[in-house]
Protein backbone atom coordinates (compact mmCIF):
# COMPACT_ATOMS: atom_id res chain seq x y z
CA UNK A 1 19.60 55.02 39.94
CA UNK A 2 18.92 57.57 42.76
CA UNK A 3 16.53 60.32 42.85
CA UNK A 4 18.01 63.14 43.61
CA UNK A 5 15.01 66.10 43.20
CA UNK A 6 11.44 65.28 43.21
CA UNK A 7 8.07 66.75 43.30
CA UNK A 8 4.20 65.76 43.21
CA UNK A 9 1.50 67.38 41.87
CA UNK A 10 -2.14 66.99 42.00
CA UNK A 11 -5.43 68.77 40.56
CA UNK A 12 -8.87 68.32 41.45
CA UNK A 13 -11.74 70.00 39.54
CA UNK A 14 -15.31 68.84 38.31
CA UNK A 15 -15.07 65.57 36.89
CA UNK A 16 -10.64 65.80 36.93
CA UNK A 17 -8.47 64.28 39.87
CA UNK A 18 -5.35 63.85 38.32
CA UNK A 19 -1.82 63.53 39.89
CA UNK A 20 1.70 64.50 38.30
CA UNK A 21 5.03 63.64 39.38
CA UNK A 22 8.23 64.56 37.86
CA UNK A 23 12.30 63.96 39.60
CA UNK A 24 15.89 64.13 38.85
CA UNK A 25 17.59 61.00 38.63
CA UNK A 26 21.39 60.52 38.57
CA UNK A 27 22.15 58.01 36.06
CA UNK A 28 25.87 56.85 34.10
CA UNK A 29 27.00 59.92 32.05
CA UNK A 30 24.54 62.18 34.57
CA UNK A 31 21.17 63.18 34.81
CA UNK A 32 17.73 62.70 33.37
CA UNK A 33 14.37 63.96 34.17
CA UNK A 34 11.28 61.25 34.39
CA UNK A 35 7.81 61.58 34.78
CA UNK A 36 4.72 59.93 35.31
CA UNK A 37 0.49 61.22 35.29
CA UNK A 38 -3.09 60.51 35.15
CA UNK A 39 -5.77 59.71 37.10
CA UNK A 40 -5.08 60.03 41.00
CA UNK A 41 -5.24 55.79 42.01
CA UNK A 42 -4.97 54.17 38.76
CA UNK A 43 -1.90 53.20 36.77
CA UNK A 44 0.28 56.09 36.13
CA UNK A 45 1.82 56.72 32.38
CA UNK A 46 5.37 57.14 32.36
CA UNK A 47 8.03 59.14 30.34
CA UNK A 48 11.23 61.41 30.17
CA UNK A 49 12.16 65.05 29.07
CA UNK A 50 15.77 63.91 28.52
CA UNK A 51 16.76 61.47 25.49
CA UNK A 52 20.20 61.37 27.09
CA UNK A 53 21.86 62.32 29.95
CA UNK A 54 22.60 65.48 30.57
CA UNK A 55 24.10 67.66 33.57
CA UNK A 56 22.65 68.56 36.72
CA UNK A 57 22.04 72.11 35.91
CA UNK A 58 20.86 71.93 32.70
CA UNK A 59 18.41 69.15 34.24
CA UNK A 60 17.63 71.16 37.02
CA UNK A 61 16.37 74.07 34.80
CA UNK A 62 14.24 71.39 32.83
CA UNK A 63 12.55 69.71 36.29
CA UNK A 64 11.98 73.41 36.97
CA UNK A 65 9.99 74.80 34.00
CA UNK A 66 8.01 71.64 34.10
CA UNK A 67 7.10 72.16 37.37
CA UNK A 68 6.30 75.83 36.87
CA UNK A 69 4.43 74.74 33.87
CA UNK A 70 2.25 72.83 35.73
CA UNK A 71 1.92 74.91 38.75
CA UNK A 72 0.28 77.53 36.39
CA UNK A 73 -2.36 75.71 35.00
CA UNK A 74 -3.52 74.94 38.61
CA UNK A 75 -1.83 71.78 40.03
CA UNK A 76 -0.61 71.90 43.31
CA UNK A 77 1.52 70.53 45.63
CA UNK A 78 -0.95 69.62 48.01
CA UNK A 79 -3.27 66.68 48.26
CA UNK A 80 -6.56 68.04 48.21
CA UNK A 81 -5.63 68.93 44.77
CA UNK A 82 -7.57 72.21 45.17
CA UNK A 83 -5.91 74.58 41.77
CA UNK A 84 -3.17 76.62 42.68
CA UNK A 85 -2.96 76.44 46.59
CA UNK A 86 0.46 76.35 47.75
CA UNK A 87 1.77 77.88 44.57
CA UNK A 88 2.90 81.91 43.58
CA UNK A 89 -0.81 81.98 42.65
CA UNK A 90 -2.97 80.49 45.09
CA UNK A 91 -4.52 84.07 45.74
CA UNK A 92 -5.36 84.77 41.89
CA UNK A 93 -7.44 81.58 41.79
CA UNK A 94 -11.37 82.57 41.22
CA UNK A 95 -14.67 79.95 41.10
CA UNK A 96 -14.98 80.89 37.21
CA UNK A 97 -14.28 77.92 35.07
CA UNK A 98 -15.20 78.63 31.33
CA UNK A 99 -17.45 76.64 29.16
CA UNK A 100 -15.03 75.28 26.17
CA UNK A 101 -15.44 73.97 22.62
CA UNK A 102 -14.92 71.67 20.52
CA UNK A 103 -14.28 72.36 16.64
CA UNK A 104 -16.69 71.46 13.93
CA UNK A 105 -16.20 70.40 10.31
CA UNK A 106 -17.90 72.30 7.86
CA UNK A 107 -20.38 69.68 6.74
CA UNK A 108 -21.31 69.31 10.26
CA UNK A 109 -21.78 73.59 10.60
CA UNK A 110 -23.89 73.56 7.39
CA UNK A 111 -26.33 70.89 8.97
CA UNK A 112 -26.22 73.36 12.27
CA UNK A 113 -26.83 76.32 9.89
CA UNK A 114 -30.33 74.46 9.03
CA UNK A 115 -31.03 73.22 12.68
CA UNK A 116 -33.56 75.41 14.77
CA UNK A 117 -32.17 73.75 17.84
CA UNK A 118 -28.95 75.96 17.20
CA UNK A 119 -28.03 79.57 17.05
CA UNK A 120 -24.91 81.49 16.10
CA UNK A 121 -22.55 83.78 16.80
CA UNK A 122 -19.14 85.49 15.09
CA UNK A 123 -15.86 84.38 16.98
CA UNK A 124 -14.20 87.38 18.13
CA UNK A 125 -10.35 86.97 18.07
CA UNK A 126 -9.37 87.83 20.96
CA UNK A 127 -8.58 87.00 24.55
CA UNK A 128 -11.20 85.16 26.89
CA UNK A 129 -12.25 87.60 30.01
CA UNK A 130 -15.06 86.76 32.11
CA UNK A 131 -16.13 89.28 35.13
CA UNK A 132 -17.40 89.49 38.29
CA UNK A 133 -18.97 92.72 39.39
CA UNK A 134 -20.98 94.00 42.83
CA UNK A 135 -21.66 96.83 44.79
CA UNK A 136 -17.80 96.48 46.20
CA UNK A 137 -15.43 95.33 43.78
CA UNK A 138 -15.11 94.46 39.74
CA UNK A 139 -12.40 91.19 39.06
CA UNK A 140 -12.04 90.04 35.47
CA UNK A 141 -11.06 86.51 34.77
CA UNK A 142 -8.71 84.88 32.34
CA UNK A 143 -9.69 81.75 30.61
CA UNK A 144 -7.26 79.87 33.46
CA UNK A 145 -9.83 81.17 36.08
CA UNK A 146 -7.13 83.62 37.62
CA UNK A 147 -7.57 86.99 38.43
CA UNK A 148 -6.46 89.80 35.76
CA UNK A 149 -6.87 93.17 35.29
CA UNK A 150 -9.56 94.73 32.92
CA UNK A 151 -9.65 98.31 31.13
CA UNK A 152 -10.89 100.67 33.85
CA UNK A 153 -14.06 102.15 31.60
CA UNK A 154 -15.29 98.76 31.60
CA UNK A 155 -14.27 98.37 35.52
CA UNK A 156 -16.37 101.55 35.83
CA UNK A 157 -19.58 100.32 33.87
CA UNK A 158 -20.21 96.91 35.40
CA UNK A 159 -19.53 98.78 38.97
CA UNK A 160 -22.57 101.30 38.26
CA UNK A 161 -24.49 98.39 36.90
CA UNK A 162 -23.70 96.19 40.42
CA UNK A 163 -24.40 99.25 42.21
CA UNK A 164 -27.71 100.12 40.50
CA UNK A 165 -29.33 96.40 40.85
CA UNK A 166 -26.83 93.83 42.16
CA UNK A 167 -24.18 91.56 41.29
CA UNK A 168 -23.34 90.31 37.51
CA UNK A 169 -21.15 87.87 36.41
CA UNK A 170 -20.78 88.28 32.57
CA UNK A 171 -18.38 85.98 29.88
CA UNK A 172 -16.95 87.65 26.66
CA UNK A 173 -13.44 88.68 25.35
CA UNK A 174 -11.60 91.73 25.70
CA UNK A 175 -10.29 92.90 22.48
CA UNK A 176 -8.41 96.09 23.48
CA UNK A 177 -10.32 98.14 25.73
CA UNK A 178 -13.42 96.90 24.45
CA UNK A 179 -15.66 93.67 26.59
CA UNK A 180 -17.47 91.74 23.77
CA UNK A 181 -19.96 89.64 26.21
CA UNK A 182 -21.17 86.28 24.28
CA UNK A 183 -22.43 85.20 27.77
CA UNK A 184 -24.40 86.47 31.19
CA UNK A 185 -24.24 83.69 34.47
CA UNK A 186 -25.42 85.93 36.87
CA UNK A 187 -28.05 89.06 36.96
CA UNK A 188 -28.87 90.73 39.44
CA UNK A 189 -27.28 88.81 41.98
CA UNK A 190 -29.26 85.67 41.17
CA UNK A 191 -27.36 82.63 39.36
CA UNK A 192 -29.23 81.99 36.21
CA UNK A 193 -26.86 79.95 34.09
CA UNK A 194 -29.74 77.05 34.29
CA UNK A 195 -31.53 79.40 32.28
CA UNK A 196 -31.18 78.58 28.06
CA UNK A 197 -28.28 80.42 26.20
CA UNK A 198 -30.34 82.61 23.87
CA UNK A 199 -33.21 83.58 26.98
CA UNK A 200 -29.44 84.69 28.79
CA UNK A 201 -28.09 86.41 25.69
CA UNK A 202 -32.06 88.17 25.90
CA UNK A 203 -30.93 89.72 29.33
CA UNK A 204 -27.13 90.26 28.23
CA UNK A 205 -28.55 92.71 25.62
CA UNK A 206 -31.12 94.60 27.87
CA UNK A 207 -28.84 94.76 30.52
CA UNK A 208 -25.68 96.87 28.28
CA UNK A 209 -28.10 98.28 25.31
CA UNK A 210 -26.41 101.08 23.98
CA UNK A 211 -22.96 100.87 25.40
CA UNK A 212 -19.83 101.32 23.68
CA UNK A 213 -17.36 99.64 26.18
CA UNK A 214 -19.11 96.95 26.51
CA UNK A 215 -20.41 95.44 23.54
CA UNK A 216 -22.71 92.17 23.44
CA UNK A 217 -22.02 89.90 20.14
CA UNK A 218 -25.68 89.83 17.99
CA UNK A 219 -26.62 85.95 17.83
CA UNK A 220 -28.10 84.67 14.72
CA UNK A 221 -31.24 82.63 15.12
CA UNK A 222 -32.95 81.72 12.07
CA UNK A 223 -30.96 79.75 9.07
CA UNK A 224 -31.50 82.92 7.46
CA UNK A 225 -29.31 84.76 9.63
CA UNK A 226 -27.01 82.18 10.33
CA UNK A 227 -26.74 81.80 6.59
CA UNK A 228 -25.57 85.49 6.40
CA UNK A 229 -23.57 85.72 9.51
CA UNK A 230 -21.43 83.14 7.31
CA UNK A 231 -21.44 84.71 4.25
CA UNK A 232 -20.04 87.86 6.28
CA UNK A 233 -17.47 86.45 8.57
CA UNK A 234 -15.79 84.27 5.46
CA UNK A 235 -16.00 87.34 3.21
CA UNK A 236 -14.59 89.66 5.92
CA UNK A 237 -11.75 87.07 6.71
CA UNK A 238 -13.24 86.68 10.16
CA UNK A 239 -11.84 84.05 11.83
CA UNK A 240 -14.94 81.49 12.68
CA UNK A 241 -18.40 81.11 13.98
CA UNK A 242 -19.36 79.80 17.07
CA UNK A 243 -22.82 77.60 17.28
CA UNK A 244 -24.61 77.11 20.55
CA UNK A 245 -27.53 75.25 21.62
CA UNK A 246 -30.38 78.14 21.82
CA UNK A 247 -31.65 76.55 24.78
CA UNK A 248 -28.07 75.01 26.51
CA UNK A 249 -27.13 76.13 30.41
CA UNK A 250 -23.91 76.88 31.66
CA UNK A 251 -21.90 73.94 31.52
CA UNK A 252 -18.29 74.06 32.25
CA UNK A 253 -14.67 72.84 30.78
CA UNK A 254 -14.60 71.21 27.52
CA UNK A 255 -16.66 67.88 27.01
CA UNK A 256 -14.22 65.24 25.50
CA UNK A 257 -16.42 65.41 22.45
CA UNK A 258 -19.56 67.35 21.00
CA UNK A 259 -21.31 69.78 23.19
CA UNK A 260 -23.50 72.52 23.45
CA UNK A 261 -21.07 75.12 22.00
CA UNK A 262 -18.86 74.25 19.21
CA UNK A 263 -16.79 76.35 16.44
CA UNK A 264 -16.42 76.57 12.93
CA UNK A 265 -12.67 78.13 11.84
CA UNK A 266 -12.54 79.90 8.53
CA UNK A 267 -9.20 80.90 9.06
CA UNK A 268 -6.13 78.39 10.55
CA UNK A 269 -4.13 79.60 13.15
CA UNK A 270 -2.09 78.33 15.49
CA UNK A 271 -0.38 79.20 18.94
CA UNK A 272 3.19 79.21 18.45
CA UNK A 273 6.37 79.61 20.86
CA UNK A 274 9.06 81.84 20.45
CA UNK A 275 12.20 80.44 20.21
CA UNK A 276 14.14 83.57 19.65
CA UNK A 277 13.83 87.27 18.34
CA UNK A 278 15.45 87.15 14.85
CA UNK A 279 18.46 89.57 15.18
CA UNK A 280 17.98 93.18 13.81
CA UNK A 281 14.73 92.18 12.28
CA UNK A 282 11.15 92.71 13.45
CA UNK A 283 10.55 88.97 13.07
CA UNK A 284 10.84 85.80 15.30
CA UNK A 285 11.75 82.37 14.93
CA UNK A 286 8.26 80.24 15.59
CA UNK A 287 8.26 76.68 17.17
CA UNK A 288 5.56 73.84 17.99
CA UNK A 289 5.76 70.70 20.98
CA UNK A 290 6.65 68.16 18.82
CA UNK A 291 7.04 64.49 19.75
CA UNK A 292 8.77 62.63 16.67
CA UNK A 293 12.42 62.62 18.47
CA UNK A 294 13.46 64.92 15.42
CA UNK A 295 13.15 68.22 17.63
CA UNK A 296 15.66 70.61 19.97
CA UNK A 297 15.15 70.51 23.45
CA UNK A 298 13.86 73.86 24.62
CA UNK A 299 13.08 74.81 28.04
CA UNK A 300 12.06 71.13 28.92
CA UNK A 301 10.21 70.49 25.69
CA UNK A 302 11.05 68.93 22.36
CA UNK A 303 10.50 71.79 19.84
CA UNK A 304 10.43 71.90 15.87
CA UNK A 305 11.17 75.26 14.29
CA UNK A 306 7.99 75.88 11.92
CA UNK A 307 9.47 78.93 10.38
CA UNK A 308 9.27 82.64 10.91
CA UNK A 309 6.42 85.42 11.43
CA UNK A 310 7.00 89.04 10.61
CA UNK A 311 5.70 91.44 13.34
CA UNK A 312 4.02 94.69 12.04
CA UNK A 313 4.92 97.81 13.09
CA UNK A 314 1.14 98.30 14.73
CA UNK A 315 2.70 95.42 17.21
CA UNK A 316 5.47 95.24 19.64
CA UNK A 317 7.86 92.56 18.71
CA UNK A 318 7.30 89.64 21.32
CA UNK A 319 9.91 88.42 23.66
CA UNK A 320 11.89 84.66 23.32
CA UNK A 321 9.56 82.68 25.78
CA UNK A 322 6.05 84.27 24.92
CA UNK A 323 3.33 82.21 23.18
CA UNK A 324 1.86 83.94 20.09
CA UNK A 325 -1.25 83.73 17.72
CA UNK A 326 -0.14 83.16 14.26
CA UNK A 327 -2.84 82.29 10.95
CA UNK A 328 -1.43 80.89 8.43
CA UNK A 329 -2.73 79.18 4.61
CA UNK A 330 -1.59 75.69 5.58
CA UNK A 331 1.64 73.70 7.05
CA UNK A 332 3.97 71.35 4.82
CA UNK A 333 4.46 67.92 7.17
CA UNK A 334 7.40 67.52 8.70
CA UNK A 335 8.21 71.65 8.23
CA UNK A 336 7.42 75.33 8.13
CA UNK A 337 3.63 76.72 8.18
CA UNK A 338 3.02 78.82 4.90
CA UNK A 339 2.25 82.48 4.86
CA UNK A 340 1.98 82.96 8.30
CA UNK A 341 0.55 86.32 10.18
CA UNK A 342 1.08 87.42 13.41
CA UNK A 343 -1.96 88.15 15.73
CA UNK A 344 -0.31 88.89 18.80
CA UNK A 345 0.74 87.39 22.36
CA UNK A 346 -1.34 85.19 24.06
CA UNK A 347 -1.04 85.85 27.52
CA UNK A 348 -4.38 83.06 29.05
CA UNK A 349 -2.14 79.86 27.16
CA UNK A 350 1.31 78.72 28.13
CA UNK A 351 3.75 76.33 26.18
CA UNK A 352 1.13 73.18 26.70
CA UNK A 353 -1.06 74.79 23.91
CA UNK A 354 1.64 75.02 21.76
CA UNK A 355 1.73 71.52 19.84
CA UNK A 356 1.73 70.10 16.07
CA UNK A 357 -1.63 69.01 16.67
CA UNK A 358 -3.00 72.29 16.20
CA UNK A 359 -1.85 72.18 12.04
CA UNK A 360 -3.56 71.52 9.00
CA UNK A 361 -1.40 70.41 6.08
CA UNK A 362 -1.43 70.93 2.45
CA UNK A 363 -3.62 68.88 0.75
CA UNK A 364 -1.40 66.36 -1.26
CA UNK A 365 -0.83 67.60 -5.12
CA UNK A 366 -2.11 71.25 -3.96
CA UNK A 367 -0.04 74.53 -5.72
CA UNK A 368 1.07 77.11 -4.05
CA UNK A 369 -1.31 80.04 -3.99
CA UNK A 370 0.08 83.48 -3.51
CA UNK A 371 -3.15 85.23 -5.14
């Protein structure tokens, strides 16, 4: 067997230094597409994206999307391993690296509900945005730690603010042209994410009192208040609650278990890829990574269809290729989720995000509910 197209990949950041390769290799009956990762010097885990040959084009667009796929979330073809140098977005590439979570049963949020140590706060649905603002420029950051664009009123706010007293750094979601901040690293040019969360949150709120573009999210401190910030998100069909440490720094990427921020989901949802716009309807056909053998191969991936989504008319009906938010009651095993919604495109996740592991199944014996 001869390689015939190759490439290595590598990404160093924090505590990561992983490497990635991936090639074309002409076998009997054609081609199939190999790979092996993990940790840069140890023993690499192998696989393929091909359960049978297949021909060099078709192979070729496979090798490419995975490559692209990786590329994107900030390997790169360079040793150092430094995120995206060398690729299409080695200029996009900020310092900001968010601080990530872990989900929570709801025994374990009920003890957090009675813990002091913790505070609260609703989860917003809707896209992660961190900024950077001084006396010069505003950049807002996407949960991949690339450049993006944000609404210009906010632009304009945090650029009087930087002007005013110095440089902020602030961490929130943008949910239309609104910045919800959960978050403040840096004030007034000074870092102070060794500071605790709810003394930051303290300055977040004095610093953007009384603004309507940018909004902080109130944090519930007692169990009293976290108690009703419950009882309000579940009866509003919120989607979660987020619990932090009250007196937690800045600590970034997702710890591999636990940690100082973690989230309670009243409502499942998943992040779906479109395999293709239904034809002549305002609906599209929804599919999850799946690794049983039992899936088509799309773009590189093995994919199992998971049903449709309707889109409503206050959305525009997402392309074949995008990756979209989608709650739903539960998923059958082995099939479709059940009463799914559409949310909307995703534009800070690509096709990685998009696996089976995300779904919660129907409790064995359970009816149908369509109340």
């Amino acid at each position: 067997m001869n390689a015939i197209t190759t490439a290595s990949l590598y990404y160093t950041e924090g505590g990561s230094d992983k490497e990635y390769h991936t090639e074309i290799v002409e076998v009997a009956g054609g081609n199939v597409v190999n790979f092996r990762y993990g940790r840069r010097g140890a023993a690499l885990t192998a696989g393929t994206k091909t359960s049978a040959p297949v021909d060099f084009a078709q192979a070729k667009k496979i090798f490419d999307k995975l490559v692209k796929e990786k590329t994107s979330k900030g390997y790169t073809p360079c040793e150092s391993g430094s995120a995206y140098q060398g690729t299409e977005n080695a200029g996009l590439k900020t310092d900001f690296t968010p601080q990530l979570l872990n989900a929570i049963t709801e025994d374990e949020a009920m003890r957090l509900i009675e813990d002091d140590g913790w505070v609260a706060q609703e989860k917003m649905d809707g896209e992660r945005r961190a900024a950077h603002a001084d006396s010069d420029n505003v950049t807002g950051m996407n949960r991949k730690g690339l450049k993006v664009p944000l609404p210009m009123p906010v632009v304009d706010e945090l650029h009087l603010i930087a002007v005013k007293a110095g440089a902020i750094r602030v961490d929130g979601e943008i949910i239309g042209d609104v910045l919800y901040l959960f978050d403040l690293h840096v004030q007034y040019g000074e870092s102070i994410r060794s500071l605790g969360f709810l003394g930051r949150m303290t300055l977040v709120n004095q610093l953007f009192s009384g603004s309507t573009i940018i909004k902080t999210i109130p944090v519930a401190v007692t169990t009293a208040e976290k108690r009703a910030l419950w009882e309000k998100v579940k009866a509003a069909r919120g989607e979660g609650i987020v619990f932090k440490r009250r007196d937690c720094p800045v600590k970034e990427g997702r710890p591999n278990s636990g940690g100082d921020w973690l989230k309670y989901k009243f409502t499942e949802s998943a992040s779906c890829y479109v395999m293709e716009v239904n034809s002549g309807k305002r609906s599209v056909k929804i599919g999850l990574l799946d690794n049983s053998g039992r899936a088509d191969v799309i773009e590189g991936q093995l994919m199992i269809t998971v049903g449709n989504v309707t889109i409503l008319p206050n959305f525009d009906v997402p392309a074949a290729g995008d990756i979209v938010e989608v709650e739903y009651l539960y998923a059958y095993k082995g099939g479709s989720i059940y009463q799914p919604v559409y949310r909307g495109k995703r534009s800070d996740l690509d096709i990685k995000a998009c696996t089976t592991g995300q779904l919660k199944y129907k409790p064995e014996g359970r009816e149908d509910d369509d109340a």
